[in-house]
N, C-alpha and C. Protein backbone atom coordinates (compact mmCIF):
# COMPACT_ATOMS: atom_id res chain seq x y z
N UNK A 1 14.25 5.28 -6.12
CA UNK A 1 13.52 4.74 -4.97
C UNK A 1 12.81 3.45 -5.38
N UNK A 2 12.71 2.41 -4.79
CA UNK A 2 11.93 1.15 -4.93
C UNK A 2 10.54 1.52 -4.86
N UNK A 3 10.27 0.50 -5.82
CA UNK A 3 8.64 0.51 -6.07
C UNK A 3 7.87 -0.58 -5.30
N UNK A 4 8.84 -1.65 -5.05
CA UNK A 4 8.19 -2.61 -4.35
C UNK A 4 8.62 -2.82 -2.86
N UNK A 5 7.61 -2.46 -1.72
CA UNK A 5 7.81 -2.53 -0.71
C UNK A 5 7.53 -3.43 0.12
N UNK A 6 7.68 -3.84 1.25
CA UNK A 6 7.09 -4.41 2.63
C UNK A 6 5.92 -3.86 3.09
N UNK A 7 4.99 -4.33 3.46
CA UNK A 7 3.82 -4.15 4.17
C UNK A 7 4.22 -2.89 4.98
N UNK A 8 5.40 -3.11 6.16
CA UNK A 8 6.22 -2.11 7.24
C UNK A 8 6.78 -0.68 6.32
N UNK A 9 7.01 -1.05 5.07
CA UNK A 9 7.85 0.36 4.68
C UNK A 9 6.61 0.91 3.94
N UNK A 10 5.55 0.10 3.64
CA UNK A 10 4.14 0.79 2.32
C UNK A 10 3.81 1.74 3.88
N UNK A 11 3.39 1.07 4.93
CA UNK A 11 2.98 1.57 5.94
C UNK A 11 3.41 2.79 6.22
N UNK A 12 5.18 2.75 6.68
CA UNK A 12 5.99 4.02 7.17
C UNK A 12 5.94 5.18 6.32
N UNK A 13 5.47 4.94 4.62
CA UNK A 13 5.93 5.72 3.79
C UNK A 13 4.74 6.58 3.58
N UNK A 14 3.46 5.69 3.70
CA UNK A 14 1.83 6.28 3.24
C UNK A 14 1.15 6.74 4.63
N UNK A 15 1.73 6.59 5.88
CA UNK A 15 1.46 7.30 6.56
C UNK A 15 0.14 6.45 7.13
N UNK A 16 -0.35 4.87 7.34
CA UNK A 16 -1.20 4.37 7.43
C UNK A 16 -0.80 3.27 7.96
N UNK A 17 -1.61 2.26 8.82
CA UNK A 17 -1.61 1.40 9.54
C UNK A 17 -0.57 0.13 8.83
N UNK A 18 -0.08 -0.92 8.92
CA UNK A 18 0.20 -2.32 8.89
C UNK A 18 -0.64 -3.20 8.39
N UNK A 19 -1.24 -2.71 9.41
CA UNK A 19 -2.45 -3.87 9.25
C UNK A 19 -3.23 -3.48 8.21
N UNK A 20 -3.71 -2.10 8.36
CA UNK A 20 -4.61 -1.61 7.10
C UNK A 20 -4.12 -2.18 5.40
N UNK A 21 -2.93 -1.58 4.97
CA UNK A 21 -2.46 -1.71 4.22
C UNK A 21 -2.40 -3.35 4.01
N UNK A 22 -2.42 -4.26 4.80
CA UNK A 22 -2.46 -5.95 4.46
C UNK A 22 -4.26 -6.01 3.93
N UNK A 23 -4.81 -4.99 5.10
CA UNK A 23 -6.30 -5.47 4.47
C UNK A 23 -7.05 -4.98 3.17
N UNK A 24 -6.42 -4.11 2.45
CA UNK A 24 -6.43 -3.69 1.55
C UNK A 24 -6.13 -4.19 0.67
N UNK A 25 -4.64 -4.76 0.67
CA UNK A 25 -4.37 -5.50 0.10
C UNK A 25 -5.30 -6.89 -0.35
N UNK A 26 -5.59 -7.62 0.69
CA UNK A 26 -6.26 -8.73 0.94
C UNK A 26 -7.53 -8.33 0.06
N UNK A 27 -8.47 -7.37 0.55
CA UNK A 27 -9.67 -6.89 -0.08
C UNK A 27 -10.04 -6.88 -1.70
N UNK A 28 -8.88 -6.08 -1.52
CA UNK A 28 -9.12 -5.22 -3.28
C UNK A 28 -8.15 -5.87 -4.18
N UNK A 29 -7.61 -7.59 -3.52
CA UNK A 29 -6.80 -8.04 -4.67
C UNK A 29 -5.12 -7.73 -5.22
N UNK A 30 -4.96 -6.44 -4.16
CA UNK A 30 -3.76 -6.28 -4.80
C UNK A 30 -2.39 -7.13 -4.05
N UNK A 31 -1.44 -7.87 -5.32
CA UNK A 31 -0.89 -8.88 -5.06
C UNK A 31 0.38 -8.46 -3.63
N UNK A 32 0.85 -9.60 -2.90
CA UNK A 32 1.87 -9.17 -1.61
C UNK A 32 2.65 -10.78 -2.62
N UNK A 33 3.82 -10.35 -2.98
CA UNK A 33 4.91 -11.07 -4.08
C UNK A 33 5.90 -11.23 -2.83
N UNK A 34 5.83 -12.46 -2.90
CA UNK A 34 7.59 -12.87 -1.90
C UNK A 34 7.80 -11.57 -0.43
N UNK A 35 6.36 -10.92 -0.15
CA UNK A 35 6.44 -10.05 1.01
C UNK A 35 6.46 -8.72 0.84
N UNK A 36 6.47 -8.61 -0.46
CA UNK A 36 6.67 -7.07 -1.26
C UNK A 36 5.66 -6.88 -1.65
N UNK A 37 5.03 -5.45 -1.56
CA UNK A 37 3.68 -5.19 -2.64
C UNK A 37 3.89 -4.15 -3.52
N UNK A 38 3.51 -3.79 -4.68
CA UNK A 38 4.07 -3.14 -5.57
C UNK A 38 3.01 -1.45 -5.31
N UNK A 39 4.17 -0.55 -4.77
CA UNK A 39 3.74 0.82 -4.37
C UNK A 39 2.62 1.30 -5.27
N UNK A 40 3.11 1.36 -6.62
CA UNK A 40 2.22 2.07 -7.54
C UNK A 40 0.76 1.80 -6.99
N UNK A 41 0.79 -0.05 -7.74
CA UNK A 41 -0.51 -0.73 -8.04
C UNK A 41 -1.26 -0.23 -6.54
N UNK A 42 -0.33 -0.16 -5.64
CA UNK A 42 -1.53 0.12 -4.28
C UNK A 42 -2.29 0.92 -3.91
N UNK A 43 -1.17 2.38 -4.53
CA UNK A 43 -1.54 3.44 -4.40
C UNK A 43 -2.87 3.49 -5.63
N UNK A 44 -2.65 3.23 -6.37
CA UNK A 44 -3.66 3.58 -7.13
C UNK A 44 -4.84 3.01 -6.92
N UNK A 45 -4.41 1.41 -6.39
CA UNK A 45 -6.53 0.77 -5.19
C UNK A 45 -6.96 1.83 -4.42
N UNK A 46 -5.86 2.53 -3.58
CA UNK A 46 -6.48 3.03 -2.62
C UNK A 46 -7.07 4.37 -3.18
N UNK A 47 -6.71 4.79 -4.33
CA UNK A 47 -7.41 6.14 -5.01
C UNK A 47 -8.67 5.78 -5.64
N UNK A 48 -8.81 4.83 -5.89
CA UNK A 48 -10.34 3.84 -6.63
C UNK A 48 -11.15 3.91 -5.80
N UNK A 49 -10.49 3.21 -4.99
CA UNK A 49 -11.62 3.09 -3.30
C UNK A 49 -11.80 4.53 -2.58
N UNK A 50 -11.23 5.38 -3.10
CA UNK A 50 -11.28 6.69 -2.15
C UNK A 50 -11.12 6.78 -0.79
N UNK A 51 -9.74 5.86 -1.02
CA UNK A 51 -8.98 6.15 0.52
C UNK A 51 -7.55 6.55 0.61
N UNK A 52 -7.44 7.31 -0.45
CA UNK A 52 -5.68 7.46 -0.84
C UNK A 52 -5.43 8.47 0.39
N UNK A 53 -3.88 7.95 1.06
CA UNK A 53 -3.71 9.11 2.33
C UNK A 53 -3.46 10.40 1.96
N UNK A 54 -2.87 10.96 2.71
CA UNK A 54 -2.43 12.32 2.87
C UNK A 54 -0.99 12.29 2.05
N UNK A 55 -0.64 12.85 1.19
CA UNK A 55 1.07 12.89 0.85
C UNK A 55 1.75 13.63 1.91
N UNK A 56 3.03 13.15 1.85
CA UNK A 56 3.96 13.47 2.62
C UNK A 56 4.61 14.62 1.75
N UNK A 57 5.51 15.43 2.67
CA UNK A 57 6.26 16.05 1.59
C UNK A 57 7.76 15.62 1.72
């Protein structure tokens, strides 16, 4: 599975807004590369910040 996603697929996959996920991004620094943001690094801001979503199964 790819690690580096679209804003639209970080979104579809984490179960969380578009927009959120850009402002997060934007916020906490984590980089958006040629339109891609790298899943890990995001997931793991949003566990810092104590906003990691819900997992999917």
């Amino acid at each position: 599975m790819a690690n580096h996603l679209t804003p639209e697929e970080l979104s579809e996959e984490l179960g969380i807004d578009r927009q959120e996920v850009i402002r997060v991004c934007v916020q906490e620094g984590v980089p958006i590369y040629q339109g891609k943001i790298d899943k890990t690094l995001f997931q793991a801001q949003l566990q810092a910040i104590g906003a990691e979503p819900a997992q999917r199964g």
